[in-house]
PDB file of N, CA and C in Angstrom:
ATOM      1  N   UNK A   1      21.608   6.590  37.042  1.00  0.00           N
ATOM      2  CA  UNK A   1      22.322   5.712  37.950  1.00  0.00           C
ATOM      3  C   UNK A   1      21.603   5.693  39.292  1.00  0.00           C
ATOM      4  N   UNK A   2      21.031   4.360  40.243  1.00  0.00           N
ATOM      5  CA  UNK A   2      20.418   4.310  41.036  1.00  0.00           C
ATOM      6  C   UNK A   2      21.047   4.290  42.387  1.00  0.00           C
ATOM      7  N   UNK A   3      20.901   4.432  43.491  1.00  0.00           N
ATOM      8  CA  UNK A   3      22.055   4.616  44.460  1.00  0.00           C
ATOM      9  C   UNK A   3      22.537   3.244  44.540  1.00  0.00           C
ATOM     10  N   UNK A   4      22.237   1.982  44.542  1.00  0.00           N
ATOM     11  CA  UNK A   4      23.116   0.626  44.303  1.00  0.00           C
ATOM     12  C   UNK A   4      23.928   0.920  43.360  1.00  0.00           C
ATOM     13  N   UNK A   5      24.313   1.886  42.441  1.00  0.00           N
ATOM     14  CA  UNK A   5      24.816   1.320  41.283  1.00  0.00           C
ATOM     15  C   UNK A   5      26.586   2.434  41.614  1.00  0.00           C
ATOM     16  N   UNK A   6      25.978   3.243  42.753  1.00  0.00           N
ATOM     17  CA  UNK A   6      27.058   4.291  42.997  1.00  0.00           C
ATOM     18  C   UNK A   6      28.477   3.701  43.023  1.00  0.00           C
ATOM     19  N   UNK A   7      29.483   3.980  43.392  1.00  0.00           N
ATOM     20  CA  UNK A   7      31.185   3.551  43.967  1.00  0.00           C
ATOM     21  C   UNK A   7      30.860   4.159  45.401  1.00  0.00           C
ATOM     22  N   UNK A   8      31.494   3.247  46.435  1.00  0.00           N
ATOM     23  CA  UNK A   8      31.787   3.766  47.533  1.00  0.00           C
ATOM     24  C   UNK A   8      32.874   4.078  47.661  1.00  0.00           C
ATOM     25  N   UNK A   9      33.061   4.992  48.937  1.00  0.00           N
ATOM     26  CA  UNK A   9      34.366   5.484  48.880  1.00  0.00           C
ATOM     27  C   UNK A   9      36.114   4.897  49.027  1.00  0.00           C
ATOM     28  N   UNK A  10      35.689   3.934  49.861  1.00  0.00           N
ATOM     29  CA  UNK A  10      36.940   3.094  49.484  1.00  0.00           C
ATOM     30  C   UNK A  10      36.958   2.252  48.088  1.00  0.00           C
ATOM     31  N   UNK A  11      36.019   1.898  47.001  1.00  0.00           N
ATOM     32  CA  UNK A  11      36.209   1.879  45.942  1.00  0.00           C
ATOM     33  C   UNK A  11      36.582   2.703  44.988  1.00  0.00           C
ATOM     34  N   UNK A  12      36.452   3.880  45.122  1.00  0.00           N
ATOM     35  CA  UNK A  12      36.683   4.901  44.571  1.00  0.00           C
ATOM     36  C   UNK A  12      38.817   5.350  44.838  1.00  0.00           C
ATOM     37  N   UNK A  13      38.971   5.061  46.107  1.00  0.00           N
ATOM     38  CA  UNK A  13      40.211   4.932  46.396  1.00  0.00           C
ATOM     39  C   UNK A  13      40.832   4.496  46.146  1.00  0.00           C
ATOM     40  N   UNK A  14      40.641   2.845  45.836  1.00  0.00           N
ATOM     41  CA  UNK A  14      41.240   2.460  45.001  1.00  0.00           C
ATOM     42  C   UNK A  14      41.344   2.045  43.696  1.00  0.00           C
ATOM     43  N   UNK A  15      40.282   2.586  42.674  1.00  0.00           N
ATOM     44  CA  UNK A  15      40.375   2.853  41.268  1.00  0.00           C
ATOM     45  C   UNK A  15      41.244   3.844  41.136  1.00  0.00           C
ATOM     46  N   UNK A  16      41.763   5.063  41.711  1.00  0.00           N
ATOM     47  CA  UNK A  16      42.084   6.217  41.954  1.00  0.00           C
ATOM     48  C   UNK A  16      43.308   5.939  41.879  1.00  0.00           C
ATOM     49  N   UNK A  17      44.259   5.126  43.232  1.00  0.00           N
ATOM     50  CA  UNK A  17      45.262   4.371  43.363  1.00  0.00           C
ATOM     51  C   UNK A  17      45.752   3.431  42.446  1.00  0.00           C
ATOM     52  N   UNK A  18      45.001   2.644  42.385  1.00  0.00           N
ATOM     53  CA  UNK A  18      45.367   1.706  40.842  1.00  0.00           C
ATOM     54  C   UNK A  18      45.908   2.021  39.673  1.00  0.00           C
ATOM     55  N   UNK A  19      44.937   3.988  39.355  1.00  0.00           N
ATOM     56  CA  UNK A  19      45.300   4.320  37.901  1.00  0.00           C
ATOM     57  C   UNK A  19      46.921   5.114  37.969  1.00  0.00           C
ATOM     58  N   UNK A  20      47.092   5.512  39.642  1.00  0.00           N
ATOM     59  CA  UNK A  20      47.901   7.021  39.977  1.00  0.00           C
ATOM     60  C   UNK A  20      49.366   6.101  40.815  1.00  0.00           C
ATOM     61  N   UNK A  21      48.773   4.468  41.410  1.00  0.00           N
ATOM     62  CA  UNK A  21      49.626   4.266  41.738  1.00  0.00           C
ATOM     63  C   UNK A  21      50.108   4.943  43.492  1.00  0.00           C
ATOM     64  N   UNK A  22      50.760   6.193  43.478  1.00  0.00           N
ATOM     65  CA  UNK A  22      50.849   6.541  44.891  1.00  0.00           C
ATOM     66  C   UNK A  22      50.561   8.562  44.560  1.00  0.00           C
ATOM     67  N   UNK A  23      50.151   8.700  45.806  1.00  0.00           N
ATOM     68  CA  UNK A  23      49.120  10.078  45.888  1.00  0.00           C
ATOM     69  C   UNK A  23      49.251  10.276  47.633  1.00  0.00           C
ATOM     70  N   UNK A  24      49.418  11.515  47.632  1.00  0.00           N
ATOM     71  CA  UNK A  24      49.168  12.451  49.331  1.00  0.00           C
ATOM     72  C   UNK A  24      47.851  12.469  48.696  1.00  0.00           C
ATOM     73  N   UNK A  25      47.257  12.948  50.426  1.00  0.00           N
ATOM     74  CA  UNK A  25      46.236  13.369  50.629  1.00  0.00           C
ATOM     75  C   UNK A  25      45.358  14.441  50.324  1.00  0.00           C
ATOM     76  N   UNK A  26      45.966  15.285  49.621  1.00  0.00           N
ATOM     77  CA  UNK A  26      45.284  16.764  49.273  1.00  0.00           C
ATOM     78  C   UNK A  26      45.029  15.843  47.921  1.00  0.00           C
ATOM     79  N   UNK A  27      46.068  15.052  47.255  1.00  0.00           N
ATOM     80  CA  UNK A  27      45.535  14.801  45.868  1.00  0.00           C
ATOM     81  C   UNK A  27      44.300  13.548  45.678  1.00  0.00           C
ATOM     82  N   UNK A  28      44.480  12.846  46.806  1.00  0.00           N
ATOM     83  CA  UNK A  28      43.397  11.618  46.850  1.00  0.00           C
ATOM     84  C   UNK A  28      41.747  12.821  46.943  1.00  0.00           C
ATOM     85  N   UNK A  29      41.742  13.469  47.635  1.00  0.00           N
ATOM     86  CA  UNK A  29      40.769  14.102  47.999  1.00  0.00           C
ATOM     87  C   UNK A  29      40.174  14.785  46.409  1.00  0.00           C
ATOM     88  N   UNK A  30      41.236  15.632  45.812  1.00  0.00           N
ATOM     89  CA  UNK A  30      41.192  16.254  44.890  1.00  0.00           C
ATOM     90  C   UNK A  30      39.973  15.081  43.884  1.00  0.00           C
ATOM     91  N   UNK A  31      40.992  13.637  43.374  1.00  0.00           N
ATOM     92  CA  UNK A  31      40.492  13.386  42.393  1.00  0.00           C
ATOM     93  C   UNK A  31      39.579  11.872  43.034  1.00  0.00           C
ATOM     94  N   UNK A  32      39.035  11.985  43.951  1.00  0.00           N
ATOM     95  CA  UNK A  32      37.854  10.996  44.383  1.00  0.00           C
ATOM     96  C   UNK A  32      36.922  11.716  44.770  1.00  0.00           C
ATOM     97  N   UNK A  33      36.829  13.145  45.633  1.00  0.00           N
ATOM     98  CA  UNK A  33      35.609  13.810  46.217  1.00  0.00           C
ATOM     99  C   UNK A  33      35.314  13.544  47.542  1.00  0.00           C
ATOM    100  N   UNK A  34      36.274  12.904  47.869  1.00  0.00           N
ATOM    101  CA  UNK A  34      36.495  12.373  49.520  1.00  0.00           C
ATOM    102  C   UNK A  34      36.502  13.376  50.470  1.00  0.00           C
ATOM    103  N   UNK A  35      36.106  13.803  51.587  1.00  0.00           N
ATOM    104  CA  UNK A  35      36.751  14.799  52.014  1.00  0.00           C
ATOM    105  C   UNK A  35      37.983  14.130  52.946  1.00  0.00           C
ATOM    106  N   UNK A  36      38.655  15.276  53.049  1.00  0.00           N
ATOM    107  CA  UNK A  36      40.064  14.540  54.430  1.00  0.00           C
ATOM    108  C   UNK A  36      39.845  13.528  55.654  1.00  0.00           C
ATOM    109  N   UNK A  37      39.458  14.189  56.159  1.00  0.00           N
ATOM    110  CA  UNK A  37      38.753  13.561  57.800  1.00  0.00           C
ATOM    111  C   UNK A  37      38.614  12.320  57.319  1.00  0.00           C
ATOM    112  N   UNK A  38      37.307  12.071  56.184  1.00  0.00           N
ATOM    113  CA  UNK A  38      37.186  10.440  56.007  1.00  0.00           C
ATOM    114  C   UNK A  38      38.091   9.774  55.280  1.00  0.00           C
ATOM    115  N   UNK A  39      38.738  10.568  54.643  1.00  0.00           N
ATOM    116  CA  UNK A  39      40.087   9.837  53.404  1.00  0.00           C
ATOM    117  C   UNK A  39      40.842   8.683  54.186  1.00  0.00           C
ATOM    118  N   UNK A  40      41.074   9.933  55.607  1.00  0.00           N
ATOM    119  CA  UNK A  40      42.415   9.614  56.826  1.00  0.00           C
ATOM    120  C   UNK A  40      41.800   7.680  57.256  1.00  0.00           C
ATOM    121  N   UNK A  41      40.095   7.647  57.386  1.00  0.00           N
ATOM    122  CA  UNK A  41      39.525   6.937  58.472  1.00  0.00           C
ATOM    123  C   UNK A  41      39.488   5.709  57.232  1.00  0.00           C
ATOM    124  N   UNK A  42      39.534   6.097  55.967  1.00  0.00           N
ATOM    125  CA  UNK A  42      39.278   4.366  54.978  1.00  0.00           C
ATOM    126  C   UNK A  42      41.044   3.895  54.532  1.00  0.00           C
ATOM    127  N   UNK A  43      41.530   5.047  54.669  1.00  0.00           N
ATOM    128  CA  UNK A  43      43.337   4.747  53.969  1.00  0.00           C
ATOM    129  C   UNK A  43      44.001   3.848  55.646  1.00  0.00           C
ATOM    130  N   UNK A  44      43.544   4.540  56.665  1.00  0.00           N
ATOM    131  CA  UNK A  44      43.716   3.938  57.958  1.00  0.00           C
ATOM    132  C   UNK A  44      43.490   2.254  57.657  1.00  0.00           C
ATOM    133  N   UNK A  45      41.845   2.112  57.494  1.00  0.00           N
ATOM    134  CA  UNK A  45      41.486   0.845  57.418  1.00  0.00           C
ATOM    135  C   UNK A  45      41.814  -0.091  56.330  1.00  0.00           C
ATOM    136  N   UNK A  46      42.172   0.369  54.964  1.00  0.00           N
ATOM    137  CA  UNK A  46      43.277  -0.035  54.002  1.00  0.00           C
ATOM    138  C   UNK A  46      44.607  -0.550  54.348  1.00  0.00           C
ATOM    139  N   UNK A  47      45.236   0.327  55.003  1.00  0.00           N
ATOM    140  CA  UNK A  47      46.909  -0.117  55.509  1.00  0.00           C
ATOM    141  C   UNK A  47      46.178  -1.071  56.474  1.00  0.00           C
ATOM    142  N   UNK A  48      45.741  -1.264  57.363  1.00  0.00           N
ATOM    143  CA  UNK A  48      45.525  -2.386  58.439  1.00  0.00           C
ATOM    144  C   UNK A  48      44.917  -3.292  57.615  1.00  0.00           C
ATOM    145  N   UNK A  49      44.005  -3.500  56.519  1.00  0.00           N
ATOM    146  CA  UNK A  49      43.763  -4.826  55.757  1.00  0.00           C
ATOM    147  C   UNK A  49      45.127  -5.272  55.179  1.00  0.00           C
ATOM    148  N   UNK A  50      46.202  -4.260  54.731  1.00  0.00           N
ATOM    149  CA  UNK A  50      47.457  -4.718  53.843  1.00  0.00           C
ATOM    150  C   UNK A  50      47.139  -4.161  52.723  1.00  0.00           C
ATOM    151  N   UNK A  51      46.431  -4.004  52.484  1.00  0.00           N
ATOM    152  CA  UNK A  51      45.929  -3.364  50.644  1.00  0.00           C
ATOM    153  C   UNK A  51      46.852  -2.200  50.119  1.00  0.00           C
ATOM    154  N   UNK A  52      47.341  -1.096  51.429  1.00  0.00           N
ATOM    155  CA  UNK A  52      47.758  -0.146  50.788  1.00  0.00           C
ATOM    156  C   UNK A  52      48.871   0.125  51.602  1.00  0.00           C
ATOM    157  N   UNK A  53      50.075   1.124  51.279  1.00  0.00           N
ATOM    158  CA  UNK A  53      51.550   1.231  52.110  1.00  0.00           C
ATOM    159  C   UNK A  53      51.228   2.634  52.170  1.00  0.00           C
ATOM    160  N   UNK A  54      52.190   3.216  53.401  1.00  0.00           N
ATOM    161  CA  UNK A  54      51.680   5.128  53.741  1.00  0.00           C
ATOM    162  C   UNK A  54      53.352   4.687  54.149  1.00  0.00           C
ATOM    163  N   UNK A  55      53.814   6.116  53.329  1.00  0.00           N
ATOM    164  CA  UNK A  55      55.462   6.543  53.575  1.00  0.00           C
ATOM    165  C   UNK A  55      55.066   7.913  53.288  1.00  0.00           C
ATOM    166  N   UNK A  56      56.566   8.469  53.823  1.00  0.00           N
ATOM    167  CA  UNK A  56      56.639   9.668  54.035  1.00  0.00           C
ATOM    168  C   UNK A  56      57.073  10.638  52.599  1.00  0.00           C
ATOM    169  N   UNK A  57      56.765  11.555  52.000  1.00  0.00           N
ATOM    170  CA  UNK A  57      57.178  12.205  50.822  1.00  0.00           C
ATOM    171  C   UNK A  57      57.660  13.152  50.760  1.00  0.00           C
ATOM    172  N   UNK A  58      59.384  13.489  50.909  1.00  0.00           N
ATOM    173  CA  UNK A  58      59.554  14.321  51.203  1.00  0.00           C
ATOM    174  C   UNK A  58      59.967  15.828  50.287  1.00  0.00           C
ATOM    175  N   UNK A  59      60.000  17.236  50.548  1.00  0.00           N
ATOM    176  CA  UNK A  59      60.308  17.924  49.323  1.00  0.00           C
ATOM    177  C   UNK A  59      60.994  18.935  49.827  1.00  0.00           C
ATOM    178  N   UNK A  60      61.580  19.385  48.573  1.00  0.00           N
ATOM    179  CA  UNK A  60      62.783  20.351  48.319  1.00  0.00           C
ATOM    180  C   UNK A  60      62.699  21.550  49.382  1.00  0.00           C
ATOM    181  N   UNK A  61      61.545  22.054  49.698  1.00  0.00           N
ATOM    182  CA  UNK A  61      61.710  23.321  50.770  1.00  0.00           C
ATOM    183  C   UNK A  61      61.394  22.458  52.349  1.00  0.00           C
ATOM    184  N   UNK A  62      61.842  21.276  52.839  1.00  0.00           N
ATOM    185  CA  UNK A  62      62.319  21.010  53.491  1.00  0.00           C
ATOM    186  C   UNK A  62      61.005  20.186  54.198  1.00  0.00           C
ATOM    187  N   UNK A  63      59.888  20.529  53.444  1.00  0.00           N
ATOM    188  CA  UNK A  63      58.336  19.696  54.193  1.00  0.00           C
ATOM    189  C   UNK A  63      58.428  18.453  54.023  1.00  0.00           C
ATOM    190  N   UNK A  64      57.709  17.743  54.104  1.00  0.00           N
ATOM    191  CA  UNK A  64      56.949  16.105  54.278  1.00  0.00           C
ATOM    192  C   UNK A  64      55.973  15.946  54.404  1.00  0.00           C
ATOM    193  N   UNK A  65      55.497  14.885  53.049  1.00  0.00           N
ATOM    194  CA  UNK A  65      53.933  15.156  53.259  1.00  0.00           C
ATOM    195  C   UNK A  65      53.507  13.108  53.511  1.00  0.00           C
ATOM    196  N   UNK A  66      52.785  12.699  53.559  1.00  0.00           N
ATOM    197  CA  UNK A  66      52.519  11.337  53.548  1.00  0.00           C
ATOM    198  C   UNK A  66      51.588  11.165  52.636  1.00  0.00           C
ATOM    199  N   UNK A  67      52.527   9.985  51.785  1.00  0.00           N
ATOM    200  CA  UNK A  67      52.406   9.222  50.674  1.00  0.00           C
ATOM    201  C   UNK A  67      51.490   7.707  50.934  1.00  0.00           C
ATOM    202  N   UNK A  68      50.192   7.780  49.680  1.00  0.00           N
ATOM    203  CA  UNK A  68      49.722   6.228  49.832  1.00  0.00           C
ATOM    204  C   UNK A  68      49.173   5.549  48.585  1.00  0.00           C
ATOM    205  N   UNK A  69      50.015   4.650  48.854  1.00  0.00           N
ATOM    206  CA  UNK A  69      50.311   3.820  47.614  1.00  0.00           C
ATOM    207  C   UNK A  69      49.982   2.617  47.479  1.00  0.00           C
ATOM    208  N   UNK A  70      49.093   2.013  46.734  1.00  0.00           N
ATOM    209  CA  UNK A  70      48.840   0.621  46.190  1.00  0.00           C
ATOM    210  C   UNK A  70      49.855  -0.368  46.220  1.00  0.00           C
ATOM    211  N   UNK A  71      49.463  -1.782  46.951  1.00  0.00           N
ATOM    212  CA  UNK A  71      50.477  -2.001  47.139  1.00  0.00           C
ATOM    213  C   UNK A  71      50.125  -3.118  45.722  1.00  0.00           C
ATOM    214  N   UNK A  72      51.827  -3.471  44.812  1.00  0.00           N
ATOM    215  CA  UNK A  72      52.413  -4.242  43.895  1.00  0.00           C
ATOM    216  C   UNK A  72      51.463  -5.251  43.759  1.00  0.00           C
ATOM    217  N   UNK A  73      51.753  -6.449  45.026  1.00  0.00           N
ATOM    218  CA  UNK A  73      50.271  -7.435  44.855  1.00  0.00           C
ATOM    219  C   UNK A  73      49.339  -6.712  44.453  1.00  0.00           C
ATOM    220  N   UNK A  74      48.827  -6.354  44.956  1.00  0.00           N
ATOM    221  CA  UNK A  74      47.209  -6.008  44.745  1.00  0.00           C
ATOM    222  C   UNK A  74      46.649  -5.220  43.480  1.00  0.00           C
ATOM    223  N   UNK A  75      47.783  -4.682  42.903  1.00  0.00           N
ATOM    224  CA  UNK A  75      47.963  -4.285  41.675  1.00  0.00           C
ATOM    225  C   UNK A  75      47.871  -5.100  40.265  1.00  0.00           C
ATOM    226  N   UNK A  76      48.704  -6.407  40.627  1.00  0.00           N
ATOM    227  CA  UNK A  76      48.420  -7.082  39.759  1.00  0.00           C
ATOM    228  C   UNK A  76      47.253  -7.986  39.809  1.00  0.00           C
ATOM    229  N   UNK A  77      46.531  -8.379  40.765  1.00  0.00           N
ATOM    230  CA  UNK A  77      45.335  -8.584  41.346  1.00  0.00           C
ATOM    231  C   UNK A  77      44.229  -8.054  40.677  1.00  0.00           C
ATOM    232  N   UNK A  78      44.615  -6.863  40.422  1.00  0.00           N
ATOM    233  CA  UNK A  78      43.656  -6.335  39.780  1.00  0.00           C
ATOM    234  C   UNK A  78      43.622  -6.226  37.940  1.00  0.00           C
ATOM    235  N   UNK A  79      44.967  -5.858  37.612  1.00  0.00           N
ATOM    236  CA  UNK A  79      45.332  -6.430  36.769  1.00  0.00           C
ATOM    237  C   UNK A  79      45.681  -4.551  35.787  1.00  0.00           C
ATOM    238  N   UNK A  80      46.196  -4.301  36.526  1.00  0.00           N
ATOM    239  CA  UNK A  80      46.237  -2.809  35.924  1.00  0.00           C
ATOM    240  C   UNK A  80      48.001  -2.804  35.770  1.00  0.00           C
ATOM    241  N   UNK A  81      48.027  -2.540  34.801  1.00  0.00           N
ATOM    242  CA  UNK A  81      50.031  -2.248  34.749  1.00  0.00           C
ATOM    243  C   UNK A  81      50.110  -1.178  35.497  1.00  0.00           C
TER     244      UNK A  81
END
């Protein structure tokens, strides 16, 4: 594979999203190879295109983590159930 032929990282985000639907940040990182810092700086520039929604996720021992999720349009756009 030649470096043209790579995924960039906001492609990779959202193949990721598409298959998972909605994912925090420890798990986007986990299964793209992203590190954090830049995850924060392309999911940023995602929600400001509209492509993607960030809510809050909250859990049983009382934390909150933030949730980001593909948004419906763009889902079927792509054409993934």
């Amino acid at each position: 594979m030649s470096g043209k032929d790579k995924l960039t990282a906001t492609q990779r985000i959202l193949i990721v999203l598409a298959e998972k639907y909605c994912l925090d940040l420890d798990e986007l990182e986990r299964y793209t190879g992203v590190k954090k810092k830049s995850l924060k700086v392309y999911l940023s520039r995602l929600a400001r295109k509209g492509v993607i929604t960030r809510k809050w996720r909250h859990h049983r021992d009382g934390g909150k983590h933030r949730e980001y999720c593909l948004k419906t349009t763009i889902k079927e756009e792509l054409g993934v159930d």
